[in-house]
C-alpha atoms as a PDB file:
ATOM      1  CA  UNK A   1      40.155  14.217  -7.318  1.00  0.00           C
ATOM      2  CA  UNK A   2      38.104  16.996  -6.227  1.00  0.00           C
ATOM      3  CA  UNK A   3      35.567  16.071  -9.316  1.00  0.00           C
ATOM      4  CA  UNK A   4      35.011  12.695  -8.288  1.00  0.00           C
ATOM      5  CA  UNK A   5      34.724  13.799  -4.661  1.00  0.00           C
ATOM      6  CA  UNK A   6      31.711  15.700  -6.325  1.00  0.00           C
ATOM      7  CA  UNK A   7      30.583  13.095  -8.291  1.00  0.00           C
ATOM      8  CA  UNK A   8      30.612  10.901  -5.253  1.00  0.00           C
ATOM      9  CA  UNK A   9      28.708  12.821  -3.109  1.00  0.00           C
ATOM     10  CA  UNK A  10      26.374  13.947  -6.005  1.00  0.00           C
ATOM     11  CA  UNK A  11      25.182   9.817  -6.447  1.00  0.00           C
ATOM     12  CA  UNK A  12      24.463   9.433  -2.999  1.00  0.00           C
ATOM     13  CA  UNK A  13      22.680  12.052  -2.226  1.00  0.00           C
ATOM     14  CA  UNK A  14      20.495  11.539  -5.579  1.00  0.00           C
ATOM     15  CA  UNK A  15      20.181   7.539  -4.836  1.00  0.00           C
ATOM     16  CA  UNK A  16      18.884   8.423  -1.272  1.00  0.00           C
ATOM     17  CA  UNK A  17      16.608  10.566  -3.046  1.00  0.00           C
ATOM     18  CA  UNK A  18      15.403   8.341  -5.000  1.00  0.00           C
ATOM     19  CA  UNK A  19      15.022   5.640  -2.504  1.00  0.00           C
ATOM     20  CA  UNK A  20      12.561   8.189   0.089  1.00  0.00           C
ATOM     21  CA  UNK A  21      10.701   8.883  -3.536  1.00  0.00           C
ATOM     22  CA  UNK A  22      10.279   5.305  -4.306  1.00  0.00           C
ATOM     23  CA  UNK A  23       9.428   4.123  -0.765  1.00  0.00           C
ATOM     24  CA  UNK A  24       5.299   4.178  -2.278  1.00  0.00           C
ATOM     25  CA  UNK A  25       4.966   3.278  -5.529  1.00  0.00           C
ATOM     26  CA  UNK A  26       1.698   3.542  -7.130  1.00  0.00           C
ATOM     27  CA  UNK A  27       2.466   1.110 -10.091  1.00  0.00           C
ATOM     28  CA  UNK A  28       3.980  -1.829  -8.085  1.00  0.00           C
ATOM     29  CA  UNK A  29       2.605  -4.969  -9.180  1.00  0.00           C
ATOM     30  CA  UNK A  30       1.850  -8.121  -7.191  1.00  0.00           C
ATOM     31  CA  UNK A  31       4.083 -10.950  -8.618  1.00  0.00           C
ATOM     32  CA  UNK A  32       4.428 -14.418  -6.773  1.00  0.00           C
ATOM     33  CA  UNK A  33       5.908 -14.375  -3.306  1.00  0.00           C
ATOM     34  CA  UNK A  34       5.785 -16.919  -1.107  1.00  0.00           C
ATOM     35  CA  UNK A  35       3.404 -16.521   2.551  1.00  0.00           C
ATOM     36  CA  UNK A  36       6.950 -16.486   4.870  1.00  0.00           C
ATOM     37  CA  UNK A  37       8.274 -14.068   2.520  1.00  0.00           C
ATOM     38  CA  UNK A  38       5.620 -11.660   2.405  1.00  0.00           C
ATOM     39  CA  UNK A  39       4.899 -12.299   6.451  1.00  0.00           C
ATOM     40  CA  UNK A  40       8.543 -11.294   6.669  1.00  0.00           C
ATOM     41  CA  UNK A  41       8.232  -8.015   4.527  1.00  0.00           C
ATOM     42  CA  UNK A  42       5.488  -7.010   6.400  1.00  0.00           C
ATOM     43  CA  UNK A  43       6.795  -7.294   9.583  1.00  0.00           C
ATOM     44  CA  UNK A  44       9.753  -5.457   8.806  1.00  0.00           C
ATOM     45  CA  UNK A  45       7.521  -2.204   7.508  1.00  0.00           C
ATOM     46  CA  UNK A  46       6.368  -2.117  10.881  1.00  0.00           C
ATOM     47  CA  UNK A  47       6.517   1.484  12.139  1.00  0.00           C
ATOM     48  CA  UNK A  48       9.984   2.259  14.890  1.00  0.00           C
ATOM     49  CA  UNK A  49       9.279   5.794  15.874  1.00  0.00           C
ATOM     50  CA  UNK A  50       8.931   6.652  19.593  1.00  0.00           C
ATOM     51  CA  UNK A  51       5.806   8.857  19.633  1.00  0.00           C
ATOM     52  CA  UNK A  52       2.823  10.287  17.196  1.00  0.00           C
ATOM     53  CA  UNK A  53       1.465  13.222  17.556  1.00  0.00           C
ATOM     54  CA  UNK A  54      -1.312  13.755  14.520  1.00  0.00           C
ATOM     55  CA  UNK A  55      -4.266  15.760  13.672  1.00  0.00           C
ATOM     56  CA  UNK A  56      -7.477  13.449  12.011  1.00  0.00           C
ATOM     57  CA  UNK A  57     -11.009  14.120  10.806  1.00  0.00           C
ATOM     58  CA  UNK A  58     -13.488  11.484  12.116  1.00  0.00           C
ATOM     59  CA  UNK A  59     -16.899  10.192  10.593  1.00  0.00           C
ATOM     60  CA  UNK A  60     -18.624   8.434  12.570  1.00  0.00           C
ATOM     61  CA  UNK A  61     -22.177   7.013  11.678  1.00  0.00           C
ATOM     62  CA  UNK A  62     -23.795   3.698  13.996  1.00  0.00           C
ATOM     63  CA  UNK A  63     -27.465   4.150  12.380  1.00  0.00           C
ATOM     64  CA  UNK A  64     -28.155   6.074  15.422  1.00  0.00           C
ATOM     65  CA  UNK A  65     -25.642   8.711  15.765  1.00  0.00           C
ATOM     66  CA  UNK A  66     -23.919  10.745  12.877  1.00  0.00           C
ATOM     67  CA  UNK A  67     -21.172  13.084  13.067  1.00  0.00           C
ATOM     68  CA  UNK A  68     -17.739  14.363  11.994  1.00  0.00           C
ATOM     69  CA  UNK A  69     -15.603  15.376  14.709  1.00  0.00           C
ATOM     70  CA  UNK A  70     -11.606  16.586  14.912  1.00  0.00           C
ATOM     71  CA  UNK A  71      -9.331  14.234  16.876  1.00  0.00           C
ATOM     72  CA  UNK A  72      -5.606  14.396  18.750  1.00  0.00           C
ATOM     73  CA  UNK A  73      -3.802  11.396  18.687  1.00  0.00           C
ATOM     74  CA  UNK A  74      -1.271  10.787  20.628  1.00  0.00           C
ATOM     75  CA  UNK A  75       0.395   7.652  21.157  1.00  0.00           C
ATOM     76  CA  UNK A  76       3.980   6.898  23.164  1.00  0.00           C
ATOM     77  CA  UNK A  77       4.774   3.900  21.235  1.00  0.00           C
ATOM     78  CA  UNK A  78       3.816   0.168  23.304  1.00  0.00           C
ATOM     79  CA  UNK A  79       2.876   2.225  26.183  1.00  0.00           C
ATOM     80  CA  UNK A  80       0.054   4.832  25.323  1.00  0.00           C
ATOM     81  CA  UNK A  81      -2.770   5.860  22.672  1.00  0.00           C
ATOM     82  CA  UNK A  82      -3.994   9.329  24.152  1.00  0.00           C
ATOM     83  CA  UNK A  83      -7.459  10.745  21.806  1.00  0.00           C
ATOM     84  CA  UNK A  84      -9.645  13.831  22.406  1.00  0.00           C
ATOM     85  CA  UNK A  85     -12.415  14.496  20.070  1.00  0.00           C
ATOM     86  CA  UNK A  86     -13.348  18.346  19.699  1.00  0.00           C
ATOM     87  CA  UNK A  87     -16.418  19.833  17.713  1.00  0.00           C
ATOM     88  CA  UNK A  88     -16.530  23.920  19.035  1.00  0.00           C
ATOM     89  CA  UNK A  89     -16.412  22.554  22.279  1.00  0.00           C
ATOM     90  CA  UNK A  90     -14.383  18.805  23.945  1.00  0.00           C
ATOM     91  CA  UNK A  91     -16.610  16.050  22.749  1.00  0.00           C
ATOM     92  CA  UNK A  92     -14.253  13.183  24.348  1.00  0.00           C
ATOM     93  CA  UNK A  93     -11.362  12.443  25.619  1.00  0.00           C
ATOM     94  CA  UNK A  94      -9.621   8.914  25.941  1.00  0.00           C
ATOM     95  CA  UNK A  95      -6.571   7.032  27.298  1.00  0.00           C
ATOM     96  CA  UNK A  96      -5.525   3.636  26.475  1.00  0.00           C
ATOM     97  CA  UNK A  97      -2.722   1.807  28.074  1.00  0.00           C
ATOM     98  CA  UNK A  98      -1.942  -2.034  27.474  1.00  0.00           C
ATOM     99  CA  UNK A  99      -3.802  -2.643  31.018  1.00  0.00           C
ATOM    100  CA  UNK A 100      -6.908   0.115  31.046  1.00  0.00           C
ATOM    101  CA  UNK A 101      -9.168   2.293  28.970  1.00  0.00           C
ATOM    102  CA  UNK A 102     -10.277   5.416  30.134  1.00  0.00           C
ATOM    103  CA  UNK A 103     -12.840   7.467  29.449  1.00  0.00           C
ATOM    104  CA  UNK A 104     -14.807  10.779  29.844  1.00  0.00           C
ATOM    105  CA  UNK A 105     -17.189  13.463  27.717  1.00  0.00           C
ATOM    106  CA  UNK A 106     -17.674  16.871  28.967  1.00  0.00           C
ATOM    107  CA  UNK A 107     -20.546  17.038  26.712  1.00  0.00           C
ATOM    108  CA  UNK A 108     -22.327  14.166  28.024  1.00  0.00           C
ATOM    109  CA  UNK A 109     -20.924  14.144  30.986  1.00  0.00           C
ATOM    110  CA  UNK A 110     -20.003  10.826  32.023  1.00  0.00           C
ATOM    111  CA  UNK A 111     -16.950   8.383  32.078  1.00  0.00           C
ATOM    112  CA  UNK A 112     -15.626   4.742  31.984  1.00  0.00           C
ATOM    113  CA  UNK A 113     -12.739   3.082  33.551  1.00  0.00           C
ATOM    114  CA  UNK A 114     -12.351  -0.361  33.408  1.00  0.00           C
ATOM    115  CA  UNK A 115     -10.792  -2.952  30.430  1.00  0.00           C
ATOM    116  CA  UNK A 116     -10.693  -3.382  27.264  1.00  0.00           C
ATOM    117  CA  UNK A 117     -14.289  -4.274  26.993  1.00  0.00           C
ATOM    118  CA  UNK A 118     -15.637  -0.714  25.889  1.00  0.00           C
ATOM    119  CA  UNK A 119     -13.845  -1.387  22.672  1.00  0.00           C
ATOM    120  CA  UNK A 120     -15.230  -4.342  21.741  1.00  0.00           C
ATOM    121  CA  UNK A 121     -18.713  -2.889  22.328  1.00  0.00           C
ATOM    122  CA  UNK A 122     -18.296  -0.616  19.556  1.00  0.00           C
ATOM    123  CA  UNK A 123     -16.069  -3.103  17.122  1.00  0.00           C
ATOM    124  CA  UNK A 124     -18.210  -6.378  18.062  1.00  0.00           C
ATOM    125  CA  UNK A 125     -14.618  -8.132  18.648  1.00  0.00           C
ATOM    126  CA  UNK A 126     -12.193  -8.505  21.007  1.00  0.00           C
ATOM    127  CA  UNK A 127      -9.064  -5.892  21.183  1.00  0.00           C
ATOM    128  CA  UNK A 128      -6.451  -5.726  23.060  1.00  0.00           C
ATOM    129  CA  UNK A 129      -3.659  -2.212  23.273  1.00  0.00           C
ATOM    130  CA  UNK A 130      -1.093  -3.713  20.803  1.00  0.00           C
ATOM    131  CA  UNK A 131      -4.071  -4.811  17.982  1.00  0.00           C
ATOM    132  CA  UNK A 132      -5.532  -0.918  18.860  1.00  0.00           C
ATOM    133  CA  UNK A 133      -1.804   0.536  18.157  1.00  0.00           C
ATOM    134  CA  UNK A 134      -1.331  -1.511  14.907  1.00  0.00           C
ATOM    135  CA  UNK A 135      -4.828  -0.483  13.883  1.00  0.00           C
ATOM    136  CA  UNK A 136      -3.733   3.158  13.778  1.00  0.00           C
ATOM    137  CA  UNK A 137      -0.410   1.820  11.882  1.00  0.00           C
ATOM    138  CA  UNK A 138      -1.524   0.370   9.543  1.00  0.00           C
ATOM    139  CA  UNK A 139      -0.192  -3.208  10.794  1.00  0.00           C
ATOM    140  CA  UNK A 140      -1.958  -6.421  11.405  1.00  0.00           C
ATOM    141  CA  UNK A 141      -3.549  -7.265  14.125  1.00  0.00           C
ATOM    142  CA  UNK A 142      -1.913 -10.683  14.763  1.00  0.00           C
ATOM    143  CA  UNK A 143       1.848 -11.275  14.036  1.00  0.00           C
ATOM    144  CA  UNK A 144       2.464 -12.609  10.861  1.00  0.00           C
ATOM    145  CA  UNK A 145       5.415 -14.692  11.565  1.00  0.00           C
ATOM    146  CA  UNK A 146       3.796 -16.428  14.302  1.00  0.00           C
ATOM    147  CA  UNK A 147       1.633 -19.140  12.630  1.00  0.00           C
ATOM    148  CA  UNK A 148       1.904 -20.447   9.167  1.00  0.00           C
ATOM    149  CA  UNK A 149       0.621 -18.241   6.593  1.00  0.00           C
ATOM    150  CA  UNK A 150      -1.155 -18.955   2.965  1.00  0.00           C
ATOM    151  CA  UNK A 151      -0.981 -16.237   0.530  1.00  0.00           C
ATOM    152  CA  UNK A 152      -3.038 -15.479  -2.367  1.00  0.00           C
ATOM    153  CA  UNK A 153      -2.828 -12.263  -4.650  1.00  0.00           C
ATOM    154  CA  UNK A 154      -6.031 -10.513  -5.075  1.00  0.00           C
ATOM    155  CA  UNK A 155      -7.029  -7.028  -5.976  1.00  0.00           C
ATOM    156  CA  UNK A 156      -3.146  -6.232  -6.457  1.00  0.00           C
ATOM    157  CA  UNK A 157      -2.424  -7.453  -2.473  1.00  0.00           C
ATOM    158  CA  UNK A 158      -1.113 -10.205  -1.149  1.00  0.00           C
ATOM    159  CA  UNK A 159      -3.751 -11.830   1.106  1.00  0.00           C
ATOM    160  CA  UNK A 160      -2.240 -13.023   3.950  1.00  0.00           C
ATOM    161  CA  UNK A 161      -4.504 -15.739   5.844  1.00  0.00           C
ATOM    162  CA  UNK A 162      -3.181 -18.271   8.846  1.00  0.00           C
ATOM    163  CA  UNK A 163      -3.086 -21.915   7.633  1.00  0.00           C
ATOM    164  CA  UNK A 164      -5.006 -23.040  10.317  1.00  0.00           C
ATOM    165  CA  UNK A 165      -7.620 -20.815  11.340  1.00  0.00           C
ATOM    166  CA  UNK A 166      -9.153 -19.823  15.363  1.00  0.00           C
ATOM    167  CA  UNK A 167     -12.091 -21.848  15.771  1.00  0.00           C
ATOM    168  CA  UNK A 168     -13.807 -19.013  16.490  1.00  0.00           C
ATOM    169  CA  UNK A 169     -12.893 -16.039  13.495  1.00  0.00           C
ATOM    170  CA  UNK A 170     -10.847 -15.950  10.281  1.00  0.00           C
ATOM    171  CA  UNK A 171      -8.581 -12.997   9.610  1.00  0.00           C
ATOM    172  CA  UNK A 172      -7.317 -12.166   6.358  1.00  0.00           C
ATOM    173  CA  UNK A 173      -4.524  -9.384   5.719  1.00  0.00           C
ATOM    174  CA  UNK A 174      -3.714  -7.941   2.498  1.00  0.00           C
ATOM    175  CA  UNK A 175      -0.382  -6.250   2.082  1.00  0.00           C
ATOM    176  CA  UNK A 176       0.482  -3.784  -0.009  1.00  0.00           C
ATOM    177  CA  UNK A 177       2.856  -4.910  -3.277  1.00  0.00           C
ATOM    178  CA  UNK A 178       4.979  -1.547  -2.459  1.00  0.00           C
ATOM    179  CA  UNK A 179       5.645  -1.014   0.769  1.00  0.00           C
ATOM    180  CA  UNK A 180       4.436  -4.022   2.211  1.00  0.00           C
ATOM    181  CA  UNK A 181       2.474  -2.409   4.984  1.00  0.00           C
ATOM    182  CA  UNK A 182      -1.409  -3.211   4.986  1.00  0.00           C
ATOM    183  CA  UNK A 183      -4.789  -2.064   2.094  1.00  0.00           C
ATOM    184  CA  UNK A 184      -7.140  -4.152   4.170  1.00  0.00           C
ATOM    185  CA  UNK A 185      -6.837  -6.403   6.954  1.00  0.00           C
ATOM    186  CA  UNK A 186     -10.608  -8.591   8.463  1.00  0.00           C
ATOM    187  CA  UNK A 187     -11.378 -10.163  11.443  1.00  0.00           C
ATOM    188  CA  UNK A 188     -14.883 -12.487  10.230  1.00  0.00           C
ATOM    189  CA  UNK A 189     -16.928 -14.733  12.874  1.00  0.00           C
ATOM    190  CA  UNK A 190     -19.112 -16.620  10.302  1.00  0.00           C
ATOM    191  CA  UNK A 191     -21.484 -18.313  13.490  1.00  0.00           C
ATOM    192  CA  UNK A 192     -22.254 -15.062  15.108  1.00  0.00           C
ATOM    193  CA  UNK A 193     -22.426 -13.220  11.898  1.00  0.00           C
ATOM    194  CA  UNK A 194     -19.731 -10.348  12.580  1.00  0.00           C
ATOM    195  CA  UNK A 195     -17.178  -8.887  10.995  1.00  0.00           C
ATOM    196  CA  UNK A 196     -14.504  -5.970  11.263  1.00  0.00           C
ATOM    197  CA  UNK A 197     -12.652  -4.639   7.939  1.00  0.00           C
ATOM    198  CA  UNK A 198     -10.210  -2.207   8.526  1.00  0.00           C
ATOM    199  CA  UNK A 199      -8.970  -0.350   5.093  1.00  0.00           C
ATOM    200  CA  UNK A 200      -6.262   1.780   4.290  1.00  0.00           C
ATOM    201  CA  UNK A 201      -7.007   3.452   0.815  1.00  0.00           C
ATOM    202  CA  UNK A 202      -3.939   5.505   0.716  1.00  0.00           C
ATOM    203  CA  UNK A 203      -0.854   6.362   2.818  1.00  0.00           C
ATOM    204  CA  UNK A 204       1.900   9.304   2.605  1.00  0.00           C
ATOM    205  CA  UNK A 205       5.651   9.018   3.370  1.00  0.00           C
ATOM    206  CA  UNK A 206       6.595  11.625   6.754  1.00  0.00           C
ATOM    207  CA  UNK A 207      10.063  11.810   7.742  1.00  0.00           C
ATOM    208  CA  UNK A 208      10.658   8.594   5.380  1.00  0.00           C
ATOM    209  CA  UNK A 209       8.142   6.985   7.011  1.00  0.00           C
ATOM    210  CA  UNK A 210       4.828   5.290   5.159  1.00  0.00           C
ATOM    211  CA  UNK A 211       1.796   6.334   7.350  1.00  0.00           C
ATOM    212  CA  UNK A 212      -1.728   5.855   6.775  1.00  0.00           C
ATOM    213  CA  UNK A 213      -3.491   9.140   5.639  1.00  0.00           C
ATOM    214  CA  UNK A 214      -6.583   7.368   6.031  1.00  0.00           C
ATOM    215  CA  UNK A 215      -8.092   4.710   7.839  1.00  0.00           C
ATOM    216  CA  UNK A 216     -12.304   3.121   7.297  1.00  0.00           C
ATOM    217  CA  UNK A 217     -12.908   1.021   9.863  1.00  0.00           C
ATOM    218  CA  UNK A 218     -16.473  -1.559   9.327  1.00  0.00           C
ATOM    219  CA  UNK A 219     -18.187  -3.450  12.187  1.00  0.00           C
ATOM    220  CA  UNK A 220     -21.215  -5.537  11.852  1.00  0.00           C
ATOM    221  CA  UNK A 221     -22.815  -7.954  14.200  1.00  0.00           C
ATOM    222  CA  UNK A 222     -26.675  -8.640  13.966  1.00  0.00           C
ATOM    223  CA  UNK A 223     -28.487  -5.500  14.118  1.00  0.00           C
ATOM    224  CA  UNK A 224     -25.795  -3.433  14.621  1.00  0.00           C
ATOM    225  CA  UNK A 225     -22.821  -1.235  12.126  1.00  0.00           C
ATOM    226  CA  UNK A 226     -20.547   0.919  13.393  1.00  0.00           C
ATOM    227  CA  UNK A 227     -18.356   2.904  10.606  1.00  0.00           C
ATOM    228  CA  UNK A 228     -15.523   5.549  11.545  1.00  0.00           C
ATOM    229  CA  UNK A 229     -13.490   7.376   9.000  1.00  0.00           C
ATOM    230  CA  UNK A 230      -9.945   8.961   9.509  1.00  0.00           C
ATOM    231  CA  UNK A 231      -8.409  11.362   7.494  1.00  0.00           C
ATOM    232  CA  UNK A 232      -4.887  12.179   8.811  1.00  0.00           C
ATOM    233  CA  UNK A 233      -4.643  15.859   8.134  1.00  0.00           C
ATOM    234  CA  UNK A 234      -1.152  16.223   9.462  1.00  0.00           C
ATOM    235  CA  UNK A 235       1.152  13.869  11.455  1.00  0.00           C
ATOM    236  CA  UNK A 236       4.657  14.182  13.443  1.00  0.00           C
ATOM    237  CA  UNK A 237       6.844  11.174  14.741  1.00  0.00           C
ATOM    238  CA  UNK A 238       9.644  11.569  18.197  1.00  0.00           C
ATOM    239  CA  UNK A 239       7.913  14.966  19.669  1.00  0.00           C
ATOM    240  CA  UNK A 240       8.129  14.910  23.624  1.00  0.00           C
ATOM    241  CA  UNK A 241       4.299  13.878  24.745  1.00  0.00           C
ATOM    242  CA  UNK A 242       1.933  15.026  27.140  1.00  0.00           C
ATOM    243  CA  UNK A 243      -0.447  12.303  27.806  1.00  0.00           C
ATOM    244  CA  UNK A 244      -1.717  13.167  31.141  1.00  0.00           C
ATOM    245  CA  UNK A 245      -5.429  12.883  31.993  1.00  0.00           C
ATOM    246  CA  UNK A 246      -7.728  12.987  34.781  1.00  0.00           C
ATOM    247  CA  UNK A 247     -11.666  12.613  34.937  1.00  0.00           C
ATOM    248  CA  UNK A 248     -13.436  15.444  36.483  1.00  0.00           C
ATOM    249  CA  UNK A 249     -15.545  14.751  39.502  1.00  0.00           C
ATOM    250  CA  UNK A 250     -19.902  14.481  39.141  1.00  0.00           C
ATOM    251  CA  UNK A 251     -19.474  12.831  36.153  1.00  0.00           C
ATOM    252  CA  UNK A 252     -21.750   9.952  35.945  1.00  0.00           C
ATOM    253  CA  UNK A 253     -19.961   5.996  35.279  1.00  0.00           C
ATOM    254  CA  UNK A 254     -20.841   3.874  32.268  1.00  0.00           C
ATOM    255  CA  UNK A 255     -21.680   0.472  33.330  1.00  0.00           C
ATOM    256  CA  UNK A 256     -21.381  -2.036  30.047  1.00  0.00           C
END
């Protein structure tokens, strides 16, 4: 009896194993699923923790500025993204609730407070908090399940795309044959000649959780690209956050 107690315990903990090993699996293959399905899957990959707390390289290049810089993320899931960008000295710091963005750089000494309209400045689209959380999730920006989906497999993804399209963009998500959460997901405005593409080349599993370890984010309207590049050089899920912030005084506003 006490054998197969063993035994018992033994397969568990070595099919548990096995299932955290297998939650990415580099050789999965795309085979026919239907759109709901694959919608479905997707959805249910979505990240549950409470809170992030990670550590990320940025690249930034817009033609006219350059740079690498580290940033904090914090985010208090559905309530709070919390960023500060550091190179020797505070380059930025940034809170974003589903109402407000806020703003400020000790180095250039200014601020914003106001909407969401900041952020489409620098993407060329409209975002709102939850599209900005999912963003860093590696999620899609729109709910799946919501409208009728087509599918497609392409590249080894499934390319999600709504049945009927907004008059006024396309978007196209392309989920991942493994764990179902997102390679690539575009927002495309063929009449004003703008795009956003959002990549995820790889992702690592945390705590049993599949998180992006990096994230290239594309935005082109006439006459104007902005690209940023995160590297997620560590990551923890359900710490206790500290996402106060306050903008100093004499710093002057940004008027978009």
């Amino acid at each position: 009896m006490k054998f197969l107690k063993y035994f018992v315990v033994f397969a568990v903990v070595f099919t548990s194993c096995k299932t955290k090993k297998n939650l990415i699996d580099a050789n999965a293959i795309a085979t026919e699923m239907s759109a709901k399905k694959v919608a479905r899957k997707h959805v249910a990959a979505n990240f549950d923790e409470k809170t992030v707390d990670a550590k990320l390289k940025a690249n930034f290049n817009n033609g006219k500025v350059k740079q690498s810089i580290s940033v904090s993320l914090k985010m208090i899931k559905d309530e709070v993204i919390w960023l500060k960008g550091t190179k020797f000295i505070t380059v930025f710091k940034a809170k974003i609730t589903p109402t407000s963005v806020s703003y400020y750089s000790p180095y250039a000494k200014n601020y914003f407070e106001g909407d969401f309209s900041m952020l489409k400045k620098i993407l060329g689209t409209d975002i709102n908090f939850n599209q900005l959380q999912n963003l860093f999730l590696g999620q899609s920006l729109t709910n799946v399940k919501e409208e009728k989906q087509t599918v497609v497999i392409a590249d080894n993804s499934y390319v999600l795309s709504p049945e009927i399209q907004a008059s006024l963009f396309d978007l196209f998500f392309s989920v991942n044959p493994s764990h179902f959460k997102l390679d690539k997901q575009s927002v495309v405005n063929s009449i004003k000649n703008q795009r956003l593409d959002i990549s995820y080349p790889s992702y690592n599993v945390v705590d049993d959780v599949v998180f992006p370890s990096e994230i290239k984010i594309k935005a082109k309207q006439p006459g104007k690209f902005t690209n940023i590049d995160f590297i997620v050089k560590s990551v923890e899920f359900n710490k206790d956050i500290d996402a106060s912030f306050s903008i100093p005084n004499g710093y002057k506003q940004i008027k978009l």
